[in-house]
N, C-alpha and C. Protein backbone atom coordinates (compact mmCIF):
# COMPACT_ATOMS: atom_id res chain seq x y z
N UNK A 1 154.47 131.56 63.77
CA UNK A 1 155.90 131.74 63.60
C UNK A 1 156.32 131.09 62.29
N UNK A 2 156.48 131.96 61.52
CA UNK A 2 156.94 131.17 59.89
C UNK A 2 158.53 131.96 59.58
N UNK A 3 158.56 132.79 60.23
CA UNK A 3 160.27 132.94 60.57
C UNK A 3 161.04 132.92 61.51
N UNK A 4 162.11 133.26 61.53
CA UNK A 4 162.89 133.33 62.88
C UNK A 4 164.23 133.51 62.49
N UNK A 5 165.04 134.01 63.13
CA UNK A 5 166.62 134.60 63.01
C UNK A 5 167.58 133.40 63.59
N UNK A 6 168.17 133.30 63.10
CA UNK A 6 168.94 132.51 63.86
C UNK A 6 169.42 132.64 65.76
N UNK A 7 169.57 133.83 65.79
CA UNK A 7 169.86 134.12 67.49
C UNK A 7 168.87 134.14 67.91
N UNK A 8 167.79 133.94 67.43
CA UNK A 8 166.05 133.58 68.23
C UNK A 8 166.06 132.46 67.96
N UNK A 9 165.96 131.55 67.30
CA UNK A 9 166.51 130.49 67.19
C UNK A 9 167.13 129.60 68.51
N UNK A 10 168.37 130.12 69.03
CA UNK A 10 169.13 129.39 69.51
C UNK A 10 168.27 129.97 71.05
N UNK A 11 167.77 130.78 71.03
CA UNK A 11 166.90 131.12 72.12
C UNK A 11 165.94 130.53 72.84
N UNK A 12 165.62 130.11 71.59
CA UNK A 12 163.80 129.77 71.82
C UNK A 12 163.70 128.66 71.10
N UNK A 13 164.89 127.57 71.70
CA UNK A 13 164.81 126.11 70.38
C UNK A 13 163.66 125.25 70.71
N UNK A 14 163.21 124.93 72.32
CA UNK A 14 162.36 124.23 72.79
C UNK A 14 160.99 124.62 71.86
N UNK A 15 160.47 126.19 72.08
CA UNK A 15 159.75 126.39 71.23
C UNK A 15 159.27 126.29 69.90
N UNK A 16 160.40 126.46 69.38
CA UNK A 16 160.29 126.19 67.84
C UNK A 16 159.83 124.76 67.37
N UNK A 17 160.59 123.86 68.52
CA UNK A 17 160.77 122.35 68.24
C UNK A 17 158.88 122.29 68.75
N UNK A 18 158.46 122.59 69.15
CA UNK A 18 156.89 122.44 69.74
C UNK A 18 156.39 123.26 68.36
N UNK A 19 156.60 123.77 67.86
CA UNK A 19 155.51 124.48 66.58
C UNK A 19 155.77 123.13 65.06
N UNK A 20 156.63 123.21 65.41
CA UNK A 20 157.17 121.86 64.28
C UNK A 20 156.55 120.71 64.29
N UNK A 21 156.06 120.23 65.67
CA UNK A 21 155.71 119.08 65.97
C UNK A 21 154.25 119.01 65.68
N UNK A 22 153.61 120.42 65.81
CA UNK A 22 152.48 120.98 65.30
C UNK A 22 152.14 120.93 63.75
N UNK A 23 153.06 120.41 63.25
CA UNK A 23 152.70 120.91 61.74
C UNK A 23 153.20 121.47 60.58
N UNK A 24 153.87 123.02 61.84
CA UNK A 24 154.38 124.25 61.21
C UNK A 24 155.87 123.89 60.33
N UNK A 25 155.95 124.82 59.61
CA UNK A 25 157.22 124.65 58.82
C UNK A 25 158.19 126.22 59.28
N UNK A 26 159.26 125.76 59.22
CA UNK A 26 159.64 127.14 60.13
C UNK A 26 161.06 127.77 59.28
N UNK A 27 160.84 129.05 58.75
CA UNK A 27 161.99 129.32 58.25
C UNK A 27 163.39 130.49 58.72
N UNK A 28 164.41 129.75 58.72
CA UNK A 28 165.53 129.89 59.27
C UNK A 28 165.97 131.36 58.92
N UNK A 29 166.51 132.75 59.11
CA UNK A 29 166.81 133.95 58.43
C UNK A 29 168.29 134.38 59.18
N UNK A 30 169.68 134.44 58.30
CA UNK A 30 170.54 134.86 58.87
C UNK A 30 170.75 136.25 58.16
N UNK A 31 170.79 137.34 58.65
CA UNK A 31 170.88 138.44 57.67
C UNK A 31 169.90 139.21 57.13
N UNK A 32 168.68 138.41 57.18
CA UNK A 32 168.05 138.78 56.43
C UNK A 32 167.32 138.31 55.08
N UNK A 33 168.34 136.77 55.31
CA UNK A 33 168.16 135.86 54.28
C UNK A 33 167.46 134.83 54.70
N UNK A 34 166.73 134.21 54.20
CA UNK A 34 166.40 132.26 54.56
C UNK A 34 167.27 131.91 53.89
N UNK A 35 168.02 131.17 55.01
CA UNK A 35 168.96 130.16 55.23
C UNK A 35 168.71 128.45 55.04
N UNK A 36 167.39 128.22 55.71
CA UNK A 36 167.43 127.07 56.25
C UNK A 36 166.07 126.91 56.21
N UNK A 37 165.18 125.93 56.29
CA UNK A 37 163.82 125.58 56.66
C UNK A 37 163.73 124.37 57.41
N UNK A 38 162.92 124.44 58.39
CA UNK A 38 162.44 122.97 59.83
C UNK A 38 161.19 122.93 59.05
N UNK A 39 160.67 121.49 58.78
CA UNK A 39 160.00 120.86 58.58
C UNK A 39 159.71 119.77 59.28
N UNK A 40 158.05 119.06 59.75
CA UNK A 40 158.40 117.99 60.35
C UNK A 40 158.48 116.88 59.53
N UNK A 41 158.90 115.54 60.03
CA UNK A 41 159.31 114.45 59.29
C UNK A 41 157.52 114.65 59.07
N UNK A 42 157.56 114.25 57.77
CA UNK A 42 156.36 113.79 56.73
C UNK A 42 155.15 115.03 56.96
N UNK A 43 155.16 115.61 56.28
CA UNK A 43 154.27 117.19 56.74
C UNK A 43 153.48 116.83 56.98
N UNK A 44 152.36 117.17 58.03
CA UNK A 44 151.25 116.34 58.87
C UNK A 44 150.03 117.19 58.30
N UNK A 45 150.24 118.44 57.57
CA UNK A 45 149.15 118.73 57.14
C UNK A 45 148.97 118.41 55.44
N UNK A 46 150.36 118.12 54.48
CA UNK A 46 149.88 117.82 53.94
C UNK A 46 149.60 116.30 53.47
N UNK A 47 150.01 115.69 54.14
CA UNK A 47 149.65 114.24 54.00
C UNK A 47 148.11 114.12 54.28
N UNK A 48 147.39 114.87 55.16
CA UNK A 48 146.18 115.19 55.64
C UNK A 48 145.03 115.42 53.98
N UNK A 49 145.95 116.55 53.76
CA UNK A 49 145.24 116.80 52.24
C UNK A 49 145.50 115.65 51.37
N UNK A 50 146.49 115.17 51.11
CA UNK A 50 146.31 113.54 50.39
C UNK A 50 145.51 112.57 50.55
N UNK A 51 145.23 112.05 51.78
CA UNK A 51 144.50 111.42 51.98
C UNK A 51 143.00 111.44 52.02
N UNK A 52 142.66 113.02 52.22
CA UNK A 52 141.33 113.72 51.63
C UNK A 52 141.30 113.59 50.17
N UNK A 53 142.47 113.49 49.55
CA UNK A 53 141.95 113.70 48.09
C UNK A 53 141.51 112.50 48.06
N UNK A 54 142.33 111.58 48.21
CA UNK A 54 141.92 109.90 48.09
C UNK A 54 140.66 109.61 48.54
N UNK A 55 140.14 110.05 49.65
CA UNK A 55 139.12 109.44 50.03
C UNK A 55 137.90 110.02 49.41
N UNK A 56 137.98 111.17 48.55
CA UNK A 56 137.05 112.12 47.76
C UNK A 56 136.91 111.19 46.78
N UNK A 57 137.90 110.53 46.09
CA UNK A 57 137.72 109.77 45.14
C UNK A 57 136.91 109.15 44.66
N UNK A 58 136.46 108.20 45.64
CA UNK A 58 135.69 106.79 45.72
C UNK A 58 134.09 107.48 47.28
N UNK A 59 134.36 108.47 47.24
CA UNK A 59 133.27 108.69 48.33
C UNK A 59 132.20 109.22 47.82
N UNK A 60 130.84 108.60 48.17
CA UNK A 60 129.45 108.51 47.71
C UNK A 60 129.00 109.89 48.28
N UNK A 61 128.40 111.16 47.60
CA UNK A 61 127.94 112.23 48.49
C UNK A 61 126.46 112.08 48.35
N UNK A 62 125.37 111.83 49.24
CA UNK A 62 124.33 112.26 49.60
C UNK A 62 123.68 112.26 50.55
N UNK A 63 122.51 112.55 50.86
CA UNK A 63 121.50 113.05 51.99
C UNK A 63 122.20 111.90 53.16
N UNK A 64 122.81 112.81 54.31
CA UNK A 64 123.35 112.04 55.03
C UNK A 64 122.89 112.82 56.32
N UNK A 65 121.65 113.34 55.96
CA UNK A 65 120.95 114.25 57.51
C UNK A 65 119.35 112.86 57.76
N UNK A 66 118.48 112.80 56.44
CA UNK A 66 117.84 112.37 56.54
C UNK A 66 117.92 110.32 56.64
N UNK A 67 117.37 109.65 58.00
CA UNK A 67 117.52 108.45 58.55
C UNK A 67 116.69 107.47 57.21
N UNK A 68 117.45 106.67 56.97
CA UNK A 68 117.28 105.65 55.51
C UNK A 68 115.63 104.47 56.00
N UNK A 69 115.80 104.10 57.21
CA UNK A 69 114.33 103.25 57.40
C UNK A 69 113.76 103.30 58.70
N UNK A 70 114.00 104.09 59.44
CA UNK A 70 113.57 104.47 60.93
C UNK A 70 113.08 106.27 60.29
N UNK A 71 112.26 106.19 61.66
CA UNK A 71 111.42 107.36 61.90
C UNK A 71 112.50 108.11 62.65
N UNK A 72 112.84 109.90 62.82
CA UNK A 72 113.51 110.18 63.51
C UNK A 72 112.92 111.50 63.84
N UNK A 73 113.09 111.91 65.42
CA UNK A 73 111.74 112.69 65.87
C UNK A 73 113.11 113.95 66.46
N UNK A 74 114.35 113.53 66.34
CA UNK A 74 114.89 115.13 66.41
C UNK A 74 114.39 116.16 66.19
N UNK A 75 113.97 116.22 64.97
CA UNK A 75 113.63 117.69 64.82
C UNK A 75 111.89 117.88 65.10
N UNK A 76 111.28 117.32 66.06
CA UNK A 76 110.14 117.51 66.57
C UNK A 76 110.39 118.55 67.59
């Protein structure tokens, strides 16, 4: 749901308020127009991507299948 009319809206507020809380950003249409946009307080997905960038930053990538001083017989 990335739109909605206003008289769906006033319909289906419980719902909307549950997609929001999810994440979603939801835009308002009177006419035919966006009116309005619901957002949740602090966008939860992209704060998500911020904090991925950050942690990309400073994060070491390698062999993180093979065990550093033990023997490991998984794949036996």
């Amino acid at each position: 749901m990335n739109t909605i009319q206003v008289s769906e809206l006033r319909a289906n507020l419980m719902k909307v308020i549950k997609e929001i809380e999810h994440g979603n950003i939801v835009k308002i249409t009177s006419r035919g127009k966006v009116v309005a946009k619901l957002v949740p307080p602090g966008n939860i997905k992209e704060e998500a991507k911020n904090k991925l960038k950050e942690i990309g930053k400073s994060a070491v990538i390698g062999d993180i299948i093979s065990p550093i001083d033990s023997k490991w017989d998984a794949l036996n």
